[in-house]
N, C-alpha and C. Protein backbone atom coordinates (compact mmCIF):
# COMPACT_ATOMS: atom_id res chain seq x y z
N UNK A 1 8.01 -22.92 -1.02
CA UNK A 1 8.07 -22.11 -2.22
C UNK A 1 9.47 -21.51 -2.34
N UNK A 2 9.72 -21.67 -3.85
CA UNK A 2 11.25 -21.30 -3.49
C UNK A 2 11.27 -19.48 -4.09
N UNK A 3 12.08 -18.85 -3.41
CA UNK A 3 12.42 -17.31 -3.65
C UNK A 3 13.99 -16.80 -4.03
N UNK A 4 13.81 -16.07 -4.99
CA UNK A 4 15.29 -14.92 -5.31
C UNK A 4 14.98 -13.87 -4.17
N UNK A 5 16.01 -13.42 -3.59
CA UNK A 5 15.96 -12.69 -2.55
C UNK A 5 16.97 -12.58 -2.08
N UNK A 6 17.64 -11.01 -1.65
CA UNK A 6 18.58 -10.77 -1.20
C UNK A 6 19.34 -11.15 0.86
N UNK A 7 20.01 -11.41 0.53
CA UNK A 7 20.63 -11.99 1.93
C UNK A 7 21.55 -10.84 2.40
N UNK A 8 21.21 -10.84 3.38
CA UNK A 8 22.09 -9.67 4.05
C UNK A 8 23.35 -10.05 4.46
N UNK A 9 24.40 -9.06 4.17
CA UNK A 9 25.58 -9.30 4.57
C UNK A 9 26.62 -7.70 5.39
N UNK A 10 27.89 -7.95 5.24
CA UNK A 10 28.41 -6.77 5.67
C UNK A 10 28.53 -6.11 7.08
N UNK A 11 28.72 -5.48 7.34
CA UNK A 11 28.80 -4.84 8.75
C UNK A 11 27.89 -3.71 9.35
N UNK A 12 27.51 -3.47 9.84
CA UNK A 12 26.78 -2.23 10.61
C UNK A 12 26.63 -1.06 10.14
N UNK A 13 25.64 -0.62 9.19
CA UNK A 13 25.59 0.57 8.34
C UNK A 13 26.76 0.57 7.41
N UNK A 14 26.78 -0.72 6.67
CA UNK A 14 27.53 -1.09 5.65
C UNK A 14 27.18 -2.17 4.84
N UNK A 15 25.87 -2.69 4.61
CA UNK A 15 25.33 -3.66 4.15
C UNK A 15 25.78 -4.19 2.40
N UNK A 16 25.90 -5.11 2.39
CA UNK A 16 26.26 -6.02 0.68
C UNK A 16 25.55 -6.91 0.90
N UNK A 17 25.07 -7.34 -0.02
CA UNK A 17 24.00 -8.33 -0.21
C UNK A 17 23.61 -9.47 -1.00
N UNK A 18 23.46 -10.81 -0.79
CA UNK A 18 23.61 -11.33 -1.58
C UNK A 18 22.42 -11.59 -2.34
N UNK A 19 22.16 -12.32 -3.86
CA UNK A 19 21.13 -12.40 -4.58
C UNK A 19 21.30 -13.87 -4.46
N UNK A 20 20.53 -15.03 -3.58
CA UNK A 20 20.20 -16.41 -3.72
C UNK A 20 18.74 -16.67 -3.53
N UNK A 21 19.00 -17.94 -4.23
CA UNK A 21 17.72 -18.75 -4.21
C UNK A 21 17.88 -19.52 -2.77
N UNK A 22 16.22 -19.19 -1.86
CA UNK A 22 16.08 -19.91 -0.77
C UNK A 22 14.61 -20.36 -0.54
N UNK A 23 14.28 -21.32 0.11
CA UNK A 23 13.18 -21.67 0.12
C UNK A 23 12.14 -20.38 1.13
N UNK A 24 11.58 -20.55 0.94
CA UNK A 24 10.33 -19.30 1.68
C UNK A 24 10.62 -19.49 3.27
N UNK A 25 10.39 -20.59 3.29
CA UNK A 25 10.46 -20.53 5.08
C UNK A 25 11.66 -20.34 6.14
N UNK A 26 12.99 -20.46 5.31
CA UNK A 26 14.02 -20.18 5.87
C UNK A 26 13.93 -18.72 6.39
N UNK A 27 15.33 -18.72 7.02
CA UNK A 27 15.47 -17.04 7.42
C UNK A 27 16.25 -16.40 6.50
N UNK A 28 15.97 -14.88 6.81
CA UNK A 28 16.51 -14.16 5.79
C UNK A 28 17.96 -14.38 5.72
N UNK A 29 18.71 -14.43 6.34
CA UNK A 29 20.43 -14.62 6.63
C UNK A 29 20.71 -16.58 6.59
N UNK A 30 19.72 -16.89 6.76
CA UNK A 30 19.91 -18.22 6.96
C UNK A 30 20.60 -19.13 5.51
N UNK A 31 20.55 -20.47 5.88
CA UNK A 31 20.36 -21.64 4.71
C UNK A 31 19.45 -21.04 3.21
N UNK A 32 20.46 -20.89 2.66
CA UNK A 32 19.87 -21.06 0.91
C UNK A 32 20.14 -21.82 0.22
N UNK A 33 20.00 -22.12 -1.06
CA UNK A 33 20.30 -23.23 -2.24
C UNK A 33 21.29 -22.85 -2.97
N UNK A 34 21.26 -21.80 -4.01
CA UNK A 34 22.84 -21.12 -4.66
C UNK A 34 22.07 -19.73 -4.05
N UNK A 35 23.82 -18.96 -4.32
CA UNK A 35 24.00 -17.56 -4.50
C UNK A 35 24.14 -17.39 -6.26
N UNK A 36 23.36 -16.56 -6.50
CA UNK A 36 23.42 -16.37 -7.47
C UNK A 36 23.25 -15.06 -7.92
N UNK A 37 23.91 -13.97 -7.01
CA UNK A 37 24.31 -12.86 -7.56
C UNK A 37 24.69 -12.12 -6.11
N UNK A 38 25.23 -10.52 -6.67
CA UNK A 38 25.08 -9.74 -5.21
C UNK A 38 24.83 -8.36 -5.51
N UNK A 39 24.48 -7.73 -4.28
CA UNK A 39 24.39 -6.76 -4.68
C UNK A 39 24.64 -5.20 -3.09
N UNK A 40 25.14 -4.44 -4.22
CA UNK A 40 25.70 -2.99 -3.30
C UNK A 40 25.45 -1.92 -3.15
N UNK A 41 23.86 -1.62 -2.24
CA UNK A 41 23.51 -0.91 -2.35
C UNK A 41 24.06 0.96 -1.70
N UNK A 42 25.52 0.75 -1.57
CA UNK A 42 26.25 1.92 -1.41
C UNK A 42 27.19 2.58 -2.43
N UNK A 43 26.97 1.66 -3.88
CA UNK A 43 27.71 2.20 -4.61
C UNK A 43 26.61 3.10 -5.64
N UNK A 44 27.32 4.05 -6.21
CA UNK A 44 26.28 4.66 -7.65
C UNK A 44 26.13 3.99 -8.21
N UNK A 45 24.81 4.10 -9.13
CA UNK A 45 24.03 3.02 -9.81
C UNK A 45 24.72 3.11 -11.59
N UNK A 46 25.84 3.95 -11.72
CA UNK A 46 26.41 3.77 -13.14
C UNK A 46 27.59 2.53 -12.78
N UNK A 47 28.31 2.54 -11.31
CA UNK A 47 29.28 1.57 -11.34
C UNK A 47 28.64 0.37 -11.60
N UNK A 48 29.59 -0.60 -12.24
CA UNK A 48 29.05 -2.23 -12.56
C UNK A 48 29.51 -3.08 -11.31
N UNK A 49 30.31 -2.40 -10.53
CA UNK A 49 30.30 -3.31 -9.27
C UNK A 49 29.15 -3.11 -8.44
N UNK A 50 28.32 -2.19 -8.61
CA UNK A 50 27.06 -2.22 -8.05
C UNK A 50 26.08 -3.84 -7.76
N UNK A 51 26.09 -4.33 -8.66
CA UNK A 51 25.37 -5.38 -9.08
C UNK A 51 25.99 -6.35 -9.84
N UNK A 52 25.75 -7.88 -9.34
CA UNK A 52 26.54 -8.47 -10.57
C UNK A 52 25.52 -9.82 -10.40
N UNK A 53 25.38 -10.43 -11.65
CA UNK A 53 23.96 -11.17 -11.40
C UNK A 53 24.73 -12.54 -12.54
N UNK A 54 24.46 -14.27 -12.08
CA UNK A 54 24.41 -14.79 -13.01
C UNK A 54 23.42 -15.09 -13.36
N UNK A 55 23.08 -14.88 -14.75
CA UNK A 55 21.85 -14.51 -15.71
C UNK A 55 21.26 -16.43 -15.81
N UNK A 56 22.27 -17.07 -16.10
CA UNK A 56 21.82 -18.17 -17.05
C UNK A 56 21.01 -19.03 -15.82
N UNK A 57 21.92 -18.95 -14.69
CA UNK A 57 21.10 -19.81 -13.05
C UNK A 57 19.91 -18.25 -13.00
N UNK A 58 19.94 -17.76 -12.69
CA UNK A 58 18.75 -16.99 -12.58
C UNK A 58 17.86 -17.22 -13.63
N UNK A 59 17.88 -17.40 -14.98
CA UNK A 59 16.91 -17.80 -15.56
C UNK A 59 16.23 -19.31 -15.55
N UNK A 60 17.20 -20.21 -14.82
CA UNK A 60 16.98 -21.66 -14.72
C UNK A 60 16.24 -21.61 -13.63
N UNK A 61 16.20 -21.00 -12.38
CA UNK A 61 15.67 -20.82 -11.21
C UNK A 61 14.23 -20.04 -11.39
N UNK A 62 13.76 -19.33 -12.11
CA UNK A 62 13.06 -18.88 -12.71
C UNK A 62 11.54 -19.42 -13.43
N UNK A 63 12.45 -20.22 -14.22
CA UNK A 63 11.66 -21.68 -15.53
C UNK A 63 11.43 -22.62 -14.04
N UNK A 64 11.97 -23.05 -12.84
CA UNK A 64 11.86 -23.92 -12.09
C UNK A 64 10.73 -23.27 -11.18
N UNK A 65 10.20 -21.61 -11.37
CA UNK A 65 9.09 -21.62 -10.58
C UNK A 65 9.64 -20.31 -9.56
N UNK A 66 10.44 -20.34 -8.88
CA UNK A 66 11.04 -19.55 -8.03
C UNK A 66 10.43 -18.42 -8.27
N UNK A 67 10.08 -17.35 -7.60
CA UNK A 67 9.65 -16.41 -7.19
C UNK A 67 10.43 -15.27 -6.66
N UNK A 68 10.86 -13.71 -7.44
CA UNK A 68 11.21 -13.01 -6.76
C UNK A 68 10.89 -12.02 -5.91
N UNK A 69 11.46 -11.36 -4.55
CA UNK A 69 10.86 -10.39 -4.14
C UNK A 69 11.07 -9.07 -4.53
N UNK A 70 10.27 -8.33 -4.85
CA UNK A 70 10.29 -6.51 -5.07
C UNK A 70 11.08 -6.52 -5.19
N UNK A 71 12.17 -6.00 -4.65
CA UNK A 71 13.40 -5.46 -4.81
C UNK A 71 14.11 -6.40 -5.65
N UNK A 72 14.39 -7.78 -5.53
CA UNK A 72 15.18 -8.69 -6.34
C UNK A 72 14.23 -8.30 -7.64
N UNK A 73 12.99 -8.35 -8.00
CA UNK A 73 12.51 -8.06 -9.46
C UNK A 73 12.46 -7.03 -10.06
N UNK A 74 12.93 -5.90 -9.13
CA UNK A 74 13.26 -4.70 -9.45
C UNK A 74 14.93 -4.74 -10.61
N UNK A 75 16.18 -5.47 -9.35
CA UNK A 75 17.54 -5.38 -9.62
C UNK A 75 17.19 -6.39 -11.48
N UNK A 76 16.48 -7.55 -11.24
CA UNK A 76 16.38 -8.26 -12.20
C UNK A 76 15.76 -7.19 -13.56
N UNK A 77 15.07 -6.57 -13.43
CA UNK A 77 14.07 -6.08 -14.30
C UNK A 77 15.16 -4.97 -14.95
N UNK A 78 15.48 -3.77 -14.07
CA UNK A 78 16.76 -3.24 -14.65
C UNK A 78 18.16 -3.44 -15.54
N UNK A 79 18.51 -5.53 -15.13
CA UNK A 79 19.37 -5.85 -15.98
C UNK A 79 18.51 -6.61 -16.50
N UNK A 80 17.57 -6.13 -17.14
CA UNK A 80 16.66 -6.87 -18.44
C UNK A 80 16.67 -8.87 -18.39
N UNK A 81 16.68 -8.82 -16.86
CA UNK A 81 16.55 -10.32 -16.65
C UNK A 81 15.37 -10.80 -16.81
N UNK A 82 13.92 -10.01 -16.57
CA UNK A 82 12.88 -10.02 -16.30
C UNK A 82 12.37 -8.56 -16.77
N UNK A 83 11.05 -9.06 -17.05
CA UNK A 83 10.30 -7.77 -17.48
C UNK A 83 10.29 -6.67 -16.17
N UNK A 84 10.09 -5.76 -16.42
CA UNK A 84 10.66 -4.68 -15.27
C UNK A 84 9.18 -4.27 -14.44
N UNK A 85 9.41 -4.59 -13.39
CA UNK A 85 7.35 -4.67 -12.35
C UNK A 85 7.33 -3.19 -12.70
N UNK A 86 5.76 -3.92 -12.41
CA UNK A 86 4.84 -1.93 -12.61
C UNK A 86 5.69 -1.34 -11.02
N UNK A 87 5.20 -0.28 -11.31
CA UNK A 87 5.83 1.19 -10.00
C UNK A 87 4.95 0.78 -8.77
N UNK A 88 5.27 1.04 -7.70
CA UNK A 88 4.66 0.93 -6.66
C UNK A 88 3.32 2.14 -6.75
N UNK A 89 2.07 1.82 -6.35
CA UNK A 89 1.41 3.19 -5.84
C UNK A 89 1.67 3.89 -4.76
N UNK A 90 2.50 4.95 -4.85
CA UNK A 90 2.45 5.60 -3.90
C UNK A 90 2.48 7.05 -4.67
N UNK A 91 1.59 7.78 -5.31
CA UNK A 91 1.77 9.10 -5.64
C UNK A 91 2.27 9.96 -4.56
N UNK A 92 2.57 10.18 -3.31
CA UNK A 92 3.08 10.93 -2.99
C UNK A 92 3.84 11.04 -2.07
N UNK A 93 4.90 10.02 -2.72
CA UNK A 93 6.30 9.63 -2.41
C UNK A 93 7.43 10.52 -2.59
N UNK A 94 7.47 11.41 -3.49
CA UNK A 94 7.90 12.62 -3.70
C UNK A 94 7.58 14.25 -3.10
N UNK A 95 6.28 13.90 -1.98
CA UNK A 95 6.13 15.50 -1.94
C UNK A 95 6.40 14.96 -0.23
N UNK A 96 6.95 16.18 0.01
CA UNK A 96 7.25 16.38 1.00
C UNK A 96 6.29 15.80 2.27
N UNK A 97 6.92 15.92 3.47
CA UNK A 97 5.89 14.99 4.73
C UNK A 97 5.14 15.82 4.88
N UNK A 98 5.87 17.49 5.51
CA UNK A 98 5.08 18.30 6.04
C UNK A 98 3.64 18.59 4.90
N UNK A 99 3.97 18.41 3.90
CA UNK A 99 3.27 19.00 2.49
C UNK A 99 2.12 18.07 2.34
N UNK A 100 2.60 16.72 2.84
CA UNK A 100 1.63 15.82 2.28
C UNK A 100 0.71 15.60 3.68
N UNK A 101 1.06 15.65 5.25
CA UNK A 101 0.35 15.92 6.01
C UNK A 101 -0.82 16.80 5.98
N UNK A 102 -0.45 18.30 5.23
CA UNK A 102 -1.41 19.39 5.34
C UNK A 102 -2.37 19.15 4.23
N UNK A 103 -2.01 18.38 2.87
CA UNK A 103 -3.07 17.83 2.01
C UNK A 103 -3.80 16.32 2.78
N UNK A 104 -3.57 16.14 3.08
CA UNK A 104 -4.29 15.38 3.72
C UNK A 104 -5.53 16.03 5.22
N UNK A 105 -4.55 16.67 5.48
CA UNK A 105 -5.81 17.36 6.38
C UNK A 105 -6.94 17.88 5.79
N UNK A 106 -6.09 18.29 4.44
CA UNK A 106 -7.79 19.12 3.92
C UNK A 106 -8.63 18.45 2.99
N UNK A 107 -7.74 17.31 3.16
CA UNK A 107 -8.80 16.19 2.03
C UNK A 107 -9.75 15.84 3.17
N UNK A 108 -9.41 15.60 4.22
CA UNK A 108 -10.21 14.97 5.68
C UNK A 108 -11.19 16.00 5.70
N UNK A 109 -11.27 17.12 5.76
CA UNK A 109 -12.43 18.66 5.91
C UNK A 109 -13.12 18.89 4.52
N UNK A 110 -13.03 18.62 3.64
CA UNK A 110 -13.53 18.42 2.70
C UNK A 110 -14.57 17.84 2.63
N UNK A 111 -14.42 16.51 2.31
CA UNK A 111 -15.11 15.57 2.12
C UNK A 111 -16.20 16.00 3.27
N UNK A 112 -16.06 15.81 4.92
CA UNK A 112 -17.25 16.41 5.33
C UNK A 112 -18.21 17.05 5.05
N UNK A 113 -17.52 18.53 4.86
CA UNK A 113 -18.48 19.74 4.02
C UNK A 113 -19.31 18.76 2.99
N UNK A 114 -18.60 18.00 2.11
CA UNK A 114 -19.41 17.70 0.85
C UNK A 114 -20.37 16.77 1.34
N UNK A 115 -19.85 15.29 2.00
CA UNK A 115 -20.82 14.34 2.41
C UNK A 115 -22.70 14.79 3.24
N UNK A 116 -21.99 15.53 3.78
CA UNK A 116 -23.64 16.24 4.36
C UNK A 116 -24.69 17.12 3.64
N UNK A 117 -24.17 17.88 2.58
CA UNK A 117 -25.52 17.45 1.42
C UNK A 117 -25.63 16.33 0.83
N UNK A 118 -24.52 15.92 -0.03
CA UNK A 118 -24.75 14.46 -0.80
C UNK A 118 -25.89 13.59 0.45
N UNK A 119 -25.58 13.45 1.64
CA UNK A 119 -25.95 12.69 2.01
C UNK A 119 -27.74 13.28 2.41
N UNK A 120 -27.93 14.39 2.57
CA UNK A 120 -29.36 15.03 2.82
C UNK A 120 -30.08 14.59 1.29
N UNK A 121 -29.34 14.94 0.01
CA UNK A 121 -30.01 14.78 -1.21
C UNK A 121 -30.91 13.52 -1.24
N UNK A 122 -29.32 12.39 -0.70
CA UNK A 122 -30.65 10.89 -1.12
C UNK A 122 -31.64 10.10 -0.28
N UNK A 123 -31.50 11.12 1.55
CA UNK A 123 -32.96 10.97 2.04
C UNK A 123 -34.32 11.77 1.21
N UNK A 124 -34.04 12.73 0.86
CA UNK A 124 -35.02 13.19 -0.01
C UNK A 124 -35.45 12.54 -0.93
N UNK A 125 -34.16 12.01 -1.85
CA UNK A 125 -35.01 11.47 -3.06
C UNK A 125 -35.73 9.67 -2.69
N UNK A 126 -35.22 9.48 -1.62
CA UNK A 126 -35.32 7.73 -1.15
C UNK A 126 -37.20 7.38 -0.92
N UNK A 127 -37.57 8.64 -0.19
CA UNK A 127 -38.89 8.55 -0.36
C UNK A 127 -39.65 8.79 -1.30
N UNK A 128 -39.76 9.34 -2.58
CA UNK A 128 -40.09 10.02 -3.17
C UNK A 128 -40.03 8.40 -3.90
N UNK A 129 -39.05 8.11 -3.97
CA UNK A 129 -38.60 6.81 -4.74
C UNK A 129 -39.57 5.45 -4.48
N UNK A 130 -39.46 5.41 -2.97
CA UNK A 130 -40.07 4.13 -2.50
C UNK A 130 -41.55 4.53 -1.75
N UNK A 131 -42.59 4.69 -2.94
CA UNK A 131 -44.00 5.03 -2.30
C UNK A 131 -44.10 4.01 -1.17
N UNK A 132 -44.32 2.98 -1.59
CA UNK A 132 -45.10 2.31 -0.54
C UNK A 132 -44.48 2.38 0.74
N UNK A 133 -43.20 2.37 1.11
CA UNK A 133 -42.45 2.32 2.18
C UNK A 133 -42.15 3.32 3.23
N UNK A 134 -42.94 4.80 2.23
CA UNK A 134 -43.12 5.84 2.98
C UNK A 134 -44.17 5.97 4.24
N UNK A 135 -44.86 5.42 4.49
CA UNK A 135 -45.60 5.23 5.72
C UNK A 135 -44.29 4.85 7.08
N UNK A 136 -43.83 3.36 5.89
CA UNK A 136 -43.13 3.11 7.31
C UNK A 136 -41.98 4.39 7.79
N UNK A 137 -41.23 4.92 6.97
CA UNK A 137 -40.07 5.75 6.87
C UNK A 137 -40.60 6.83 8.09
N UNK A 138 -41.61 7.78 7.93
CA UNK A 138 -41.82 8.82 9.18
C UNK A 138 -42.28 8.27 10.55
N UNK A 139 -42.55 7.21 10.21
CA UNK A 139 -42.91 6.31 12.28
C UNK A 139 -41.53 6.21 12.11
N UNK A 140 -40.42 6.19 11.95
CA UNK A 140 -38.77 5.53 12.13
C UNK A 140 -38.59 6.78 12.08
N UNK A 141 -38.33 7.97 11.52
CA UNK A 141 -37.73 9.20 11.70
C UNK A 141 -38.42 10.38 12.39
N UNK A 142 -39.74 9.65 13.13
CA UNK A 142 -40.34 10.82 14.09
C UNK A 142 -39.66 10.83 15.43
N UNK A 143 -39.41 9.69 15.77
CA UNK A 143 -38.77 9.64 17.38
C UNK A 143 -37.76 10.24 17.20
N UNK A 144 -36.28 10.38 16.32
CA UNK A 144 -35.57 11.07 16.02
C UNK A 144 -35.55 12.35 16.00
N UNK A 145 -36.66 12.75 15.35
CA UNK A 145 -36.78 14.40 15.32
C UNK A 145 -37.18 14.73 16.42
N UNK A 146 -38.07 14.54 17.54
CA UNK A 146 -38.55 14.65 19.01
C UNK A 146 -37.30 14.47 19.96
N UNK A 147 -36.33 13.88 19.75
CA UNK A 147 -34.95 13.80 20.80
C UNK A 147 -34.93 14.74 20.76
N UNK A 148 -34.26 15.46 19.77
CA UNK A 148 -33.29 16.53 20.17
C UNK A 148 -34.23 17.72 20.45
N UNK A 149 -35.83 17.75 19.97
CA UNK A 149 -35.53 18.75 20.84
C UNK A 149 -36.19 18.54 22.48
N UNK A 150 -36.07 17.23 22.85
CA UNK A 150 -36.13 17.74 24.31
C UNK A 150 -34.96 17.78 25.04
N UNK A 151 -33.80 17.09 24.16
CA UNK A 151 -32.44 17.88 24.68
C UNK A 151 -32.77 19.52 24.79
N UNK A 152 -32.89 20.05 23.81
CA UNK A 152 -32.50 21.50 23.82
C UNK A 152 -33.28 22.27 24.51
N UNK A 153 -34.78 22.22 25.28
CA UNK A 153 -34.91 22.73 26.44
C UNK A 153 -34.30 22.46 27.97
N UNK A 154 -33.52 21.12 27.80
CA UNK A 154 -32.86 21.15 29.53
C UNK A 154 -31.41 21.76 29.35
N UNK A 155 -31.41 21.94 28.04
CA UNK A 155 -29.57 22.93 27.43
C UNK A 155 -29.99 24.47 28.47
N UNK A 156 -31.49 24.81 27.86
CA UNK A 156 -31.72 25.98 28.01
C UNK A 156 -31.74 26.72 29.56
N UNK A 157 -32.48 25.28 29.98
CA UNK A 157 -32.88 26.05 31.44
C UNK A 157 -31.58 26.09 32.27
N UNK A 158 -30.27 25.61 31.93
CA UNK A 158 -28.78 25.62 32.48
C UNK A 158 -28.65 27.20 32.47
């Protein structure tokens, strides 16, 4: 399968990059087919040396099937080479780690609290629901109720 995709270039925390067409299975630095653009991701995004793309092989490579990755359909989509991809999901890519750690903790404690009525409600209504099946339902939830409590007299005599 052939891919647009950037090739790494440059030196050691100084990366330039190139925009070619390569087949899928190659390596990323490896053997490609053309270069057909590059790109700099250390310059500001108003300079035009940022990016420089030939449009007409990128659109021929394109019509031939080629496939870009994220980021190449991103750079493409911005110079209106290609329709511009939907946004990644990540809503909360913007809030802070510490911020988004502690919402997350309390989404985790939450949901508990809530799940254990929700979840008491539809043993209640399950029998009520399924006459005939109620016979079988209390032979299956009597041994259950009898565990614990002969746990809780050998708790006691400790």
């Amino acid at each position: 399968m052939l891919k647009l995709r950037l090739s790494r270039g440059g030196t050691k925390k100084r990366p330039v990059y190139k925009v070619v067409v390569a087949d899928s299975r190659f390596a990323r630095d490896g053997r490609f087919i053309e270069k057909v653009g590059f790109f700099n991701p250390l310059l500001p995004k108003e300079k035009k040396e940022r990016v420089g793309l030939e449009a007409e092989r990128i659109k021929y490579w394109l019509g031939q099937g080629a496939q870009p990755t994220t980021r190449v359909a991103r750079i493409l989509g911005e110079n209106e080479l290609m329709p511009m991809p939907a946004n990644g999901n990540n809503p909360n890519k913007a809030v802070p780690k510490k911020e988004r750690n502690k919402k997350e903790e309390d989404n985790k404690e939450a949901p508990k609290a809530e799940a254990a009525p929700a979840a008491e409600a539809p043993k209640e209504e399950a029998p009520k629901a399924e006459a005939p099946k109620a016979e079988a339902a209390p032979a299956a939830e009597a041994p259950k109720a009898e565990a614990p409590k002969e746990v809780v007299p050998a708790e006691e005599k400790k």
